[in-house]
Protein backbone atom coordinates (compact mmCIF):
# COMPACT_ATOMS: atom_id res chain seq x y z
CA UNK A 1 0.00 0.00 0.00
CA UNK A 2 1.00 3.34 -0.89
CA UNK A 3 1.52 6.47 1.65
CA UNK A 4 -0.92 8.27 -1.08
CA UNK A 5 -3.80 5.35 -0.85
CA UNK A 6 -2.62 5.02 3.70
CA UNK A 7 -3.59 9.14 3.29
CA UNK A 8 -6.65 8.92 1.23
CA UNK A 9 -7.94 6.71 2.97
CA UNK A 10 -6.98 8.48 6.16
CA UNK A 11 -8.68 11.53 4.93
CA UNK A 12 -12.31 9.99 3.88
CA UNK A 13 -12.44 8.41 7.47
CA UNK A 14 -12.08 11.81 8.86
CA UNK A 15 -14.55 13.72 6.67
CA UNK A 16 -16.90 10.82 7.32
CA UNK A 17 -16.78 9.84 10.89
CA UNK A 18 -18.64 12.86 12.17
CA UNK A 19 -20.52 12.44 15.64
CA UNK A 20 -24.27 13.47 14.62
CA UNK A 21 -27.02 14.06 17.70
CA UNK A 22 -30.11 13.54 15.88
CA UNK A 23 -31.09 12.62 12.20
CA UNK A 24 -28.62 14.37 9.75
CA UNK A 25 -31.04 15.64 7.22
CA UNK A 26 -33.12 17.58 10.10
CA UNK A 27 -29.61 18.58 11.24
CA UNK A 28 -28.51 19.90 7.83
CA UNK A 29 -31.91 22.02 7.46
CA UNK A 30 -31.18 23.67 11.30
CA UNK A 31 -27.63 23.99 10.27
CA UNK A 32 -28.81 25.94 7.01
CA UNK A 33 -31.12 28.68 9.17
CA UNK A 34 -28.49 29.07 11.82
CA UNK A 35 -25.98 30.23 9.48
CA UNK A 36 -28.40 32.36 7.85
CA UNK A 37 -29.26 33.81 10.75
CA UNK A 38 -25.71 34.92 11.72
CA UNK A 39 -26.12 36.70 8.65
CA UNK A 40 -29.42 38.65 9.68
CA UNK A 41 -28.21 39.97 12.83
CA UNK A 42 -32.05 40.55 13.80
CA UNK A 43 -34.55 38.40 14.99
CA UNK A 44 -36.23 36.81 11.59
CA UNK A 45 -39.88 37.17 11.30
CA UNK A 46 -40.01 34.97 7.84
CA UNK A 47 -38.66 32.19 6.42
CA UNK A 48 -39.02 30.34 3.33
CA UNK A 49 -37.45 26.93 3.26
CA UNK A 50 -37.26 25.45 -0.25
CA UNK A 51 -35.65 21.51 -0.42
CA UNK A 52 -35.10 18.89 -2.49
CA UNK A 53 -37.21 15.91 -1.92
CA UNK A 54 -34.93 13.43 -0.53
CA UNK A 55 -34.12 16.13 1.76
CA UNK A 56 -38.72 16.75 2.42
CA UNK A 57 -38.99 12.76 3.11
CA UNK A 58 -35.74 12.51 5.78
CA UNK A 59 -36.63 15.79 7.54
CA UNK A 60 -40.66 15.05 7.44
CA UNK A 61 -41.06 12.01 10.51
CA UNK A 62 -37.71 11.76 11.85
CA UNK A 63 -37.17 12.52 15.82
CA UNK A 64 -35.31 15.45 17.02
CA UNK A 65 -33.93 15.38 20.30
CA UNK A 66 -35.31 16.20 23.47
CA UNK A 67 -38.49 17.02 21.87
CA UNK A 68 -42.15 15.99 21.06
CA UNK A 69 -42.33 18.35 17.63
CA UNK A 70 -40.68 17.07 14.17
CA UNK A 71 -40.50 18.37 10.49
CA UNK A 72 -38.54 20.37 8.55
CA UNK A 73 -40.33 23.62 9.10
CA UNK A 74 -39.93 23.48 12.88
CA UNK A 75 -35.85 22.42 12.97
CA UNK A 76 -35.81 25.41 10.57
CA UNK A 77 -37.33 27.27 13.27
CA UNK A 78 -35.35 26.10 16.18
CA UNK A 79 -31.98 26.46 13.66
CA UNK A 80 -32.85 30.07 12.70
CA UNK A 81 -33.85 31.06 16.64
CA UNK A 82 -31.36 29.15 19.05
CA UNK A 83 -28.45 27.03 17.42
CA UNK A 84 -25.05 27.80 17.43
CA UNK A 85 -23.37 26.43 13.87
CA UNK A 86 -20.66 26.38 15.15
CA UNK A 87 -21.57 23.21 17.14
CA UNK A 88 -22.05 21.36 13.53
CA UNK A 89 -23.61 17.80 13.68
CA UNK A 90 -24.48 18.30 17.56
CA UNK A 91 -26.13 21.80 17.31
CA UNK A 92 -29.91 20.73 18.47
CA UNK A 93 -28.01 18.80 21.40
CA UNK A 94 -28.50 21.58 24.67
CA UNK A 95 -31.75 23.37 23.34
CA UNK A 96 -34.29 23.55 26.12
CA UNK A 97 -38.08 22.43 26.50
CA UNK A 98 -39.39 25.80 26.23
CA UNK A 99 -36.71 27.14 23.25
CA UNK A 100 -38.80 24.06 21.48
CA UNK A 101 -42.38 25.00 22.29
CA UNK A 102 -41.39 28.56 21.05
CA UNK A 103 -39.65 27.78 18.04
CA UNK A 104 -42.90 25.50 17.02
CA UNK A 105 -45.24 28.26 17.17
CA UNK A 106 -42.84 30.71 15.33
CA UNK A 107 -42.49 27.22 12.62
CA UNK A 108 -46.67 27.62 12.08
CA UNK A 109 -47.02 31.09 11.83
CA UNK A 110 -43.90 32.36 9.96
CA UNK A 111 -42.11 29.20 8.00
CA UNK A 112 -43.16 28.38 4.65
CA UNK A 113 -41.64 25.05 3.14
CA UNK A 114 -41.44 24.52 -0.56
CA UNK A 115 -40.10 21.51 -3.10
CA UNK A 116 -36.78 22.77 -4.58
CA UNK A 117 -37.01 22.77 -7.99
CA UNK A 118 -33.45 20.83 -8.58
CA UNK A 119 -32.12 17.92 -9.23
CA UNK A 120 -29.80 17.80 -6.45
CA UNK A 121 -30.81 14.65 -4.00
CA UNK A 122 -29.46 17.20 -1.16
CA UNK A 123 -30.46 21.13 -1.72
CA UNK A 124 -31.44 23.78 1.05
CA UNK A 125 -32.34 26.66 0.24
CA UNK A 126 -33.26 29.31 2.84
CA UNK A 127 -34.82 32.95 2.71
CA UNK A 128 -34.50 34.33 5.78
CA UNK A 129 -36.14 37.54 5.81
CA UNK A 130 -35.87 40.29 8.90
CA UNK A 131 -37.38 43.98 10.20
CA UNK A 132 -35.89 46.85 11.36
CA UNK A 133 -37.43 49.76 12.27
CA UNK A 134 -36.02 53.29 11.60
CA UNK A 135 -37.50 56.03 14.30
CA UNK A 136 -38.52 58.82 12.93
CA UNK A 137 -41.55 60.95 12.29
CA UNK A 138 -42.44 58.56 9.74
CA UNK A 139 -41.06 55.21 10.43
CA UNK A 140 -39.47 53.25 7.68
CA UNK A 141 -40.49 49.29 7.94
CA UNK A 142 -37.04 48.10 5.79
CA UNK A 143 -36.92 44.65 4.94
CA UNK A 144 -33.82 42.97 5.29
CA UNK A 145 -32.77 39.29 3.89
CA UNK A 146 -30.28 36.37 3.70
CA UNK A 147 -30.49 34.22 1.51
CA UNK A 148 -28.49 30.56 1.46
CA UNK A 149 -28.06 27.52 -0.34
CA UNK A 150 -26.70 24.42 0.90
CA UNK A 151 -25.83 21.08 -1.54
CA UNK A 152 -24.02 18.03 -2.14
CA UNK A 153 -23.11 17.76 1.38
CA UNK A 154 -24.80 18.47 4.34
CA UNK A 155 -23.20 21.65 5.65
CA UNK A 156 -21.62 22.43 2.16
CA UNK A 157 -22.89 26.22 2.14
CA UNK A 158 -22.42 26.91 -1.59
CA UNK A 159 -23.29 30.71 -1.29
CA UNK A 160 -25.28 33.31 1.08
CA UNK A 161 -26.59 37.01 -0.33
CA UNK A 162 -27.98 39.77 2.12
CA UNK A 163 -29.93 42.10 0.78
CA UNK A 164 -29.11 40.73 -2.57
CA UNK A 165 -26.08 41.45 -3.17
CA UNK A 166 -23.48 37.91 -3.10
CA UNK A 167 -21.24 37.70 0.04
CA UNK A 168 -19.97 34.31 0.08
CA UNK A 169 -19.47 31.84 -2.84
CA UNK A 170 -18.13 28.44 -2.86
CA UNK A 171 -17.87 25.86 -5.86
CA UNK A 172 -18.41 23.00 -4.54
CA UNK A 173 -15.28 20.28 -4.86
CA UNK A 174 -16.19 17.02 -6.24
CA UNK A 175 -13.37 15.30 -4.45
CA UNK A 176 -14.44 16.62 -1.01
CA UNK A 177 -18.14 16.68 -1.15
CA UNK A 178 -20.13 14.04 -0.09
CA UNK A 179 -21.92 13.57 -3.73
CA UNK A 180 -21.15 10.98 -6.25
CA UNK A 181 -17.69 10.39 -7.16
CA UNK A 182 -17.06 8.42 -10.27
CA UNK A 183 -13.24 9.37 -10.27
CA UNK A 184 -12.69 7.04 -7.31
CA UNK A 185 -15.14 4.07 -8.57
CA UNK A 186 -12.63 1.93 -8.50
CA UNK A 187 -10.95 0.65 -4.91
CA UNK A 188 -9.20 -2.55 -3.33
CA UNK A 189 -10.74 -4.81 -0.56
CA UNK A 190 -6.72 -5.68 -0.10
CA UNK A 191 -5.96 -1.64 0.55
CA UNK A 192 -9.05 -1.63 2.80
CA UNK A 193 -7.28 -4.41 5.26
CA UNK A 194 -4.05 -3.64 4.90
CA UNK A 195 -5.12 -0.08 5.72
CA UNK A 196 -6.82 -1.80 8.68
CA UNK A 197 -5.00 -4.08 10.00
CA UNK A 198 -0.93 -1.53 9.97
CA UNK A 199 -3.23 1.25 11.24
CA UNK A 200 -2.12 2.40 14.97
CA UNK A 201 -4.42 4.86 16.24
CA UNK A 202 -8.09 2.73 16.81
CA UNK A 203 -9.60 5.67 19.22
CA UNK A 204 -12.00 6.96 16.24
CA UNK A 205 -13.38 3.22 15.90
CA UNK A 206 -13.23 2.86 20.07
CA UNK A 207 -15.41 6.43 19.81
CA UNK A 208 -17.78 5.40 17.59
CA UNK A 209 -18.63 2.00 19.33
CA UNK A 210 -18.92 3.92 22.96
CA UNK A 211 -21.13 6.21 21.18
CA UNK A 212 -23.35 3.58 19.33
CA UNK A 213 -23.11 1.21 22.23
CA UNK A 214 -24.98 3.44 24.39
CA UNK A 215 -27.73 4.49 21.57
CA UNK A 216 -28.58 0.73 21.73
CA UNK A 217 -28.77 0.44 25.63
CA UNK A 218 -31.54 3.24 25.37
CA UNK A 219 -33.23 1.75 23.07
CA UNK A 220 -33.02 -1.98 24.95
CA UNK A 221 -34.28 0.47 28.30
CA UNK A 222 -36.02 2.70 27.13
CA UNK A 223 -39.85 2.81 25.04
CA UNK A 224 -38.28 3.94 21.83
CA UNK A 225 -39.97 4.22 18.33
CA UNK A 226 -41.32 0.60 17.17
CA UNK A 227 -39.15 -1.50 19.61
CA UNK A 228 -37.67 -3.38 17.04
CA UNK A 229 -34.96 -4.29 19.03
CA UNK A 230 -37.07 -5.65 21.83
CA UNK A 231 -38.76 -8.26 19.80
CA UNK A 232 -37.57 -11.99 19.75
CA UNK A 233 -39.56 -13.98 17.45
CA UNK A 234 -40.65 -17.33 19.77
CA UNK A 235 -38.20 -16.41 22.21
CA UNK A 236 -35.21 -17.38 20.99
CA UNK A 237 -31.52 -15.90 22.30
CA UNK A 238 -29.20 -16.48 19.99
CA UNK A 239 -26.21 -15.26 18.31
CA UNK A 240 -28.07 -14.00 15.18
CA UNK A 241 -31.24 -12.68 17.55
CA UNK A 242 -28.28 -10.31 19.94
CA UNK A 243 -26.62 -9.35 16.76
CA UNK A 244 -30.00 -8.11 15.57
CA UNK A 245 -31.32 -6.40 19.12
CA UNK A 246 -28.15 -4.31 19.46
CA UNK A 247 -28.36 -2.94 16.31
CA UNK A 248 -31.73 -2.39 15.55
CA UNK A 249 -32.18 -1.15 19.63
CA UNK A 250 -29.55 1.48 18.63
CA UNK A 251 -31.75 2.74 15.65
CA UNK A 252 -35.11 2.67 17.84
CA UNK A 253 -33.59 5.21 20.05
CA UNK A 254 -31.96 7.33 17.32
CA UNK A 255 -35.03 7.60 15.57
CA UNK A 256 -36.94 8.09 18.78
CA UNK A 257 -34.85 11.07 18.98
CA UNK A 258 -33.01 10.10 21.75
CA UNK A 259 -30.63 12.81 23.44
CA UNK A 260 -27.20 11.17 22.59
CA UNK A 261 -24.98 11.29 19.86
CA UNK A 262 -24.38 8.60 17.51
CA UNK A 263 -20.91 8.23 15.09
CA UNK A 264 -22.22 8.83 11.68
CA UNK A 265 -20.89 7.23 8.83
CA UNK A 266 -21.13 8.77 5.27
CA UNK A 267 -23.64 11.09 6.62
CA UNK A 268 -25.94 8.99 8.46
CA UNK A 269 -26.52 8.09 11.96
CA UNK A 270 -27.97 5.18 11.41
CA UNK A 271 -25.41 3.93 9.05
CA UNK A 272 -22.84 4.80 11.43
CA UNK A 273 -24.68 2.77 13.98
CA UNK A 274 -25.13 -0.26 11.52
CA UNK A 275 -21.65 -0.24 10.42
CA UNK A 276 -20.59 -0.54 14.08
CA UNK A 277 -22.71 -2.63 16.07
CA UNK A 278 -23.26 -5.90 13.91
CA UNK A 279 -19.17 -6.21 14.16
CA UNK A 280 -19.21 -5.05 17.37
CA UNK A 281 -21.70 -7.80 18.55
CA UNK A 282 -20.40 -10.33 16.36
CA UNK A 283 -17.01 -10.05 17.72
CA UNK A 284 -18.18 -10.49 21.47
CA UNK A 285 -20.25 -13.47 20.17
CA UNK A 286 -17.12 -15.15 18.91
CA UNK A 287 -14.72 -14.01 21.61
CA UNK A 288 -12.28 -12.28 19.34
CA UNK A 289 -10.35 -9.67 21.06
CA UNK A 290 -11.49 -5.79 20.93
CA UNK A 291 -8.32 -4.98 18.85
CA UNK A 292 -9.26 -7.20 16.37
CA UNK A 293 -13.47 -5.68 16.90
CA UNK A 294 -11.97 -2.55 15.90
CA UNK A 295 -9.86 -3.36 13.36
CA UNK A 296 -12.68 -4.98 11.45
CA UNK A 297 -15.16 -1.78 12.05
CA UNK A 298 -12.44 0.12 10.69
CA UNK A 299 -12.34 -2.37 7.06
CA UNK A 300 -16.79 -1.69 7.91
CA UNK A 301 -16.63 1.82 7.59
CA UNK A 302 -13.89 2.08 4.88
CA UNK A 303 -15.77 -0.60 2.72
CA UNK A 304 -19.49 1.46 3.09
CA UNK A 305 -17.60 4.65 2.51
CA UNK A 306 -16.08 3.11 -0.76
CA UNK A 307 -19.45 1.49 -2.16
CA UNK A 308 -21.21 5.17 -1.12
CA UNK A 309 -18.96 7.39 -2.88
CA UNK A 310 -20.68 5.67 -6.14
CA UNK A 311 -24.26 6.56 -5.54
CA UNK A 312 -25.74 10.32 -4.27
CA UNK A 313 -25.07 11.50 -0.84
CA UNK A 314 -28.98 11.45 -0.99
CA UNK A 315 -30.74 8.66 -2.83
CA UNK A 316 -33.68 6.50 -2.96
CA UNK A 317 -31.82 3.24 -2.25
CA UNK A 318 -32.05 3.09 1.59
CA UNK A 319 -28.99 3.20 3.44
CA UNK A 320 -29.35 0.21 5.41
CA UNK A 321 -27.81 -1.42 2.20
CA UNK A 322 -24.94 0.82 2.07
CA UNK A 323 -23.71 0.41 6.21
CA UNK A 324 -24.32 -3.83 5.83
CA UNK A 325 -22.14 -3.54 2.70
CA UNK A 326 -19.68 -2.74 5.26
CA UNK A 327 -20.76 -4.80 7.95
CA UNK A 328 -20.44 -7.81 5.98
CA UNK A 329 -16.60 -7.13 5.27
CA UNK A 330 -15.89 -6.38 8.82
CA UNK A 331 -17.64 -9.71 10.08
CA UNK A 332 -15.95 -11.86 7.46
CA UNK A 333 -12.37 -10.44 8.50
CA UNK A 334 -14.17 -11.36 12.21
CA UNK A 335 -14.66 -14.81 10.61
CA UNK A 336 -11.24 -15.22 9.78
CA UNK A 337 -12.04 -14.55 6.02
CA UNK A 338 -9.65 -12.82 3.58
CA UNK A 339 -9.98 -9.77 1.51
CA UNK A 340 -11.60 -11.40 -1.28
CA UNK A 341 -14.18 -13.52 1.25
CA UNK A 342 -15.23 -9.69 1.79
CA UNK A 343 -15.45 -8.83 -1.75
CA UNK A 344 -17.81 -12.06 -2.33
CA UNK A 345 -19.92 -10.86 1.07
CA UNK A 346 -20.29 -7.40 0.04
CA UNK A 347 -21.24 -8.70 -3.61
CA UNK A 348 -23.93 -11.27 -1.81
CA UNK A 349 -25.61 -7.90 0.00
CA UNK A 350 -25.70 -5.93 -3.14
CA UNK A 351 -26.95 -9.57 -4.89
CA UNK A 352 -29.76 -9.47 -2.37
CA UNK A 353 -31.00 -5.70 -0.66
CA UNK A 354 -30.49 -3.20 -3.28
CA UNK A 355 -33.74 -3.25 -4.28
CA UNK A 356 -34.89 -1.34 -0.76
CA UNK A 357 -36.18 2.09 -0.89
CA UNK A 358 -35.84 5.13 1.05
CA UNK A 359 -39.42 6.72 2.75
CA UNK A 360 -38.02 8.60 4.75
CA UNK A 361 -36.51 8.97 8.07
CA UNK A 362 -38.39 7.44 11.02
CA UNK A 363 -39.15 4.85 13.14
CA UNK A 364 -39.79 1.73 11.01
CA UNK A 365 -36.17 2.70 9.60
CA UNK A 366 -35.30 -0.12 12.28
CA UNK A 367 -37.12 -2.51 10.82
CA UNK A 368 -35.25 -2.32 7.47
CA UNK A 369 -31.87 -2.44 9.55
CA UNK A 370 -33.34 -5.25 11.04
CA UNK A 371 -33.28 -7.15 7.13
CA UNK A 372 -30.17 -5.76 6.18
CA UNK A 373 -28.43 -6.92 9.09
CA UNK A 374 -29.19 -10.06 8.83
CA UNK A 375 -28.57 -9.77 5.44
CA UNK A 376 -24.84 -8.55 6.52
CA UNK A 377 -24.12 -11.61 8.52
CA UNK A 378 -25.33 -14.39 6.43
CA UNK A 379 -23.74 -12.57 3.52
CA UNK A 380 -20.42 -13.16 5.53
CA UNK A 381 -20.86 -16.52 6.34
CA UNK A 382 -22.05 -17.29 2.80
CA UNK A 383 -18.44 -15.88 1.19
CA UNK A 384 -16.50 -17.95 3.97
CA UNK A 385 -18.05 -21.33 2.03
CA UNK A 386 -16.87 -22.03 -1.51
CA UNK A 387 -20.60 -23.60 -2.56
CA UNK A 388 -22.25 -20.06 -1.42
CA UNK A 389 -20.24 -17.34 -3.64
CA UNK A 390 -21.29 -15.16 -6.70
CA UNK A 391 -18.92 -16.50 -8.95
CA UNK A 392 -20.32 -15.11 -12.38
CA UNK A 393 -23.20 -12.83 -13.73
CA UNK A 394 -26.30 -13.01 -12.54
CA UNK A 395 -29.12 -10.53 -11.79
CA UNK A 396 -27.25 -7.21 -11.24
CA UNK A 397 -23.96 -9.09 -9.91
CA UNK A 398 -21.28 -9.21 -11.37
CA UNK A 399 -17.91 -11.75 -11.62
CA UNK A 400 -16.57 -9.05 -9.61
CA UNK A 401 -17.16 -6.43 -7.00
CA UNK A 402 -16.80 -3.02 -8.87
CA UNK A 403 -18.93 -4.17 -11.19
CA UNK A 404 -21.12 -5.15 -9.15
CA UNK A 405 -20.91 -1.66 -7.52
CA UNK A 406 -21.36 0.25 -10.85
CA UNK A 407 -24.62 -1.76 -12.07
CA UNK A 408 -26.21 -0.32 -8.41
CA UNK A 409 -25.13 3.03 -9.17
CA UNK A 410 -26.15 3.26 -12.97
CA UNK A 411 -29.91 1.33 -11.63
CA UNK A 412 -29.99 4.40 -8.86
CA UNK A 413 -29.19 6.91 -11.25
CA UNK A 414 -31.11 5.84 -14.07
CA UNK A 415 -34.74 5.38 -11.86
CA UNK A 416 -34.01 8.07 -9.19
CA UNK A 417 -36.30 10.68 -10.12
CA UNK A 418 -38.97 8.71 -11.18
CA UNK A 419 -38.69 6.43 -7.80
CA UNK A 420 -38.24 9.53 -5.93
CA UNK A 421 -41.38 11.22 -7.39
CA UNK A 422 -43.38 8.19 -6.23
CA UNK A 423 -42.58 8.35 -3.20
CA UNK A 424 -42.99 11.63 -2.34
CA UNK A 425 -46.48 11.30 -4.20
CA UNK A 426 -47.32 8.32 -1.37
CA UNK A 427 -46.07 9.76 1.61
CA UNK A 428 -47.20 12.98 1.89
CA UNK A 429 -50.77 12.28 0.82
C-alpha cells in the first residue's frame, strides 16, 4: 500500500466519521437557518425553506432530540432562533423544553416550506427575511434578507446574499463533497485491510462503538420508536437474535430522537450505527479480542464509505444497504475470512437488498436495519463457504465487485427521479 492510498484513505475516514445528535437531514436544514441567521443579525420574522425531496422525506417524521415536535419547518425554526453552527452535527443537542415549544409556534405562523425545484438529492435553500425599524416621524419598515443555499453535502454552504447582493461563494469540490464520485469508482478490498489491520491509532473506531453502544442500551431500556430491538420472534436468544437487538435497539432510540450522539458514517446516523454494532456484537459473540473488533469496524466503515462514494449522498436506495455492505466485510475479516471472502460478502448484500427504498426517516427505519443486518451476517458466512459465492453474472452481480458496484449506481441513477417522485407522491398524501 501506498503512503498516497494510507492518506486517502486516512482523509475519507475523517470527513466521514462525524458524531451526529439527531437525524442528519433535520440537522442539515437547522444547520442551514443558523448560518443564515448569523447573517441577519435581527430576529427573523419569515422564512421560506425550499428543499429537495430526498431532503422533504428525511426531515418530514424523523425525531429530534429532546423534543415531542418534528418536520422540517420546525428544525428550521429552532436552527434560525437558538443554534449555534458552530456546534455542527451536535447543534440541536442543549436546546431547552421551552426554546422548542417557542420555536414551534414561530415554525406555524412564519415558516413556509417549498419543493426545490433541482435535481440535487441534497439542496437547502433558505430565505430568511428580517425587520428593522427606523424612528422617525415617519417610520421606515425596511426589509432585510439572507439568503443561502446548501448542496451536495450536508453543511456544504455553496453561497449566502444579504440584501441581494453575493457575500460568500463556494464551488463546490467534487473530491471533497459528499456527492457521487465516479473518479474514485474503483478501490481494493486488499488496501481496505491492509489499511486496517498496519493502522495504529483505533480511538475513532473505540469512539464510535462507545457512542453507538450506548444508543442501543436506550433503546433496549427505554420505550423507543417501534421497539424493534425488543422483539424476539418465539423467544429465541441467539447469536443472530443479539446481533440483531443491538443494532436495531440502537436505531429505535436514534429515531426516537433520543438525546445522545451517535458516530455517523457517510452522513448517516444510522449507518454509522449499523456499520458498528453488527461487528461489534459479532465479535463479542465469537470471543475475538477488541483490537481485532476494531480493526474490522475500521475495514466496515472504509468498505461502506467506498461502495457510497458511487451513488448520491442522498438517494432513494435506503442506506441500510450501504452500512451492511460494510458490515459484511468487517464480520468476514471477524470470521477469519480474507480480503476477497469480503469482496464475495459485500457482492452477496448488493446480490440481495439493493432493491430497498428510502421513505423517509423514522421509526420503522429499524425494521429495514433489522433485514439488512441479517442480510450482513449471512452474507459473511455465505463468502466464507466455496458452494455459497457469486462466482459469475447473474441478476445485477457481477464476476466481480466493482462491477457489481457500478450496475447499483447506474440502476440508482437511471430510476431516481422517477422512484423519488413516487414516493414523495405516497407519503405525503
Amino acid at each position: 500500500m501506498t503512503s498516497k492510498q494510507k492518506e486517502l484513505m486516512s482523509n475519507l475516514l475523517r470527513s466521514n466519521l462525524l458524531v451526529s445528535t439527531g437525524c442528519t437531514e433535520p440537522i442539515a436544514i437547522a444547520y442551514a437557518t443558523a448560518v443564515a441567521r448569523t447573517y441577519l443579525n435581527e430576529e427573523p420574522t419569515n422564512i421560506t425553506l425550499r428543499i429537495s425531496k430526498n431532503m422533504a422525506k428525511n426531515a418530514m417524521d424523523a425525531g429530534i432530540p429532546n423534543s415531542k415536535y418534528t418536520g422540517a419547518a420546525f428544525v428550521a425554526s429552532l436552527g434560525a432562533l437558538y443554534a449555534n453552527p458552530k456546534d455542527g452535527f451536535q447543534l440541536l443537542e442543549n436546546l431547552s423544553t421551552e426554546q422548542h415549544e417557542k420555536a414551534n409556534r414561530f415554525a406555524k405562523e412564519h415558516v413556509n416550506i417549498e419543493i426545490a425545484n433541482t435535481d440535487k438529492p441534497l439542496y437547502i435553500e433558505v430565505e430568511m427575511q428580517g425587520v428593522k425599524v427606523k424612528a422617525s416621524r415617519d417610520p421606515c419598515r425596511c426589509w432585510n434578507t439572507v439568503k443561502l443555499i446548501v448542496s451536495d453535502g450536508h453543511t456544504n454552504v455553496n453561497s449566502i446574499e444579504v440584501n441581494g447582493k453575493n457575500v460568500f461563494e463556494f464551488s463546490v469540490n467534487e473530491n471533497s463533497s459528499e456527492s457521487k464520485n465516479e473518479g474514485n469508482a474503483n478501490f481494493s478490498m486488499k488496501e481496505v485491510f491492509e489499511y486496517a489491520e498496519e493502522l495504529e491509532d483505533l480511538r475513532i473506531f473505540q469512539k464510535a462503538l462507545d457512542l453507538n453502544k450506548k444508543l442501543s442500551e436506550v433503546g433496549k431500556s427505554d420505550n423507543c420508536g417501534l421497539n424493534v430491538g425488543k422483539v424476539k420472534p418465539f423467544g429465541e436468544d441467539t447469536a443472530i437474535s443479539r446481533i440483531i437487538s443491538s443494532t436495531t435497539s440502537a436505531i429505535d432510540a436514534r429515531m426516537a430522537g433520543a438525546p445522545y450522539p451517535a458516530m455517523a458514517c457517510t452522513g448517516s446516523g444510522n449507518q454509522g450505527i449499523s456499520t458498528t454494532i453488527p461487528v461489534y456484537q459479532t465479535g463479542i459473540e465469537l470471543g475475538v479480542s477488541m483490537e481485532k473488533i476494531l480493526r474490522a469496524i475500521a475495514i466496515s466503515d472504509l468498505t461502506a464509505i467506498f461502495v457510497k462514494r458511487n451513488l448520491n449522498v442522498l438517494s432513494y436506495l435506503c442506506g441500510a444497504v450501504i452500512a451492511s455492505c460494510g458490515a459484511s466485510a468487517g464480520i468476514t475479516y471477524l470470521l477469519g475470512g480474507s480480503y476477497e471472502d469480503a469482496e464475495y460478502a459485500v457482492k452477496n448484500v448488493l446480490a440481495s437488498v439493493t432493491g430497498m427504498f428510502c421513505d423517509g426517516a423514522k421509526s420503522t427505519c429499524a425494521m429495514k436495519v433489522l433485514v439488512c443486518c441479517i442480510m450482513a451476517v449471512y452474507a459473511a458466512n455465505m463468502a466464507m463457504s466455496s458452494n455459497s459465492k457469486i462466482m459469475q453474472k447473474v441478476g445485477i452481480a457481477r464476476e466481480t465487485l466493482i462491477d457489481t458496484i457500478k450496475n447499483v449506481s447506474i440502476l440508482e441513477s437511471e430510476t431516481s427521479k422517477t422512484m423519488d417522485d413516487t414516493i414523495m407522491k405516497i407519503i405525503v398524501k
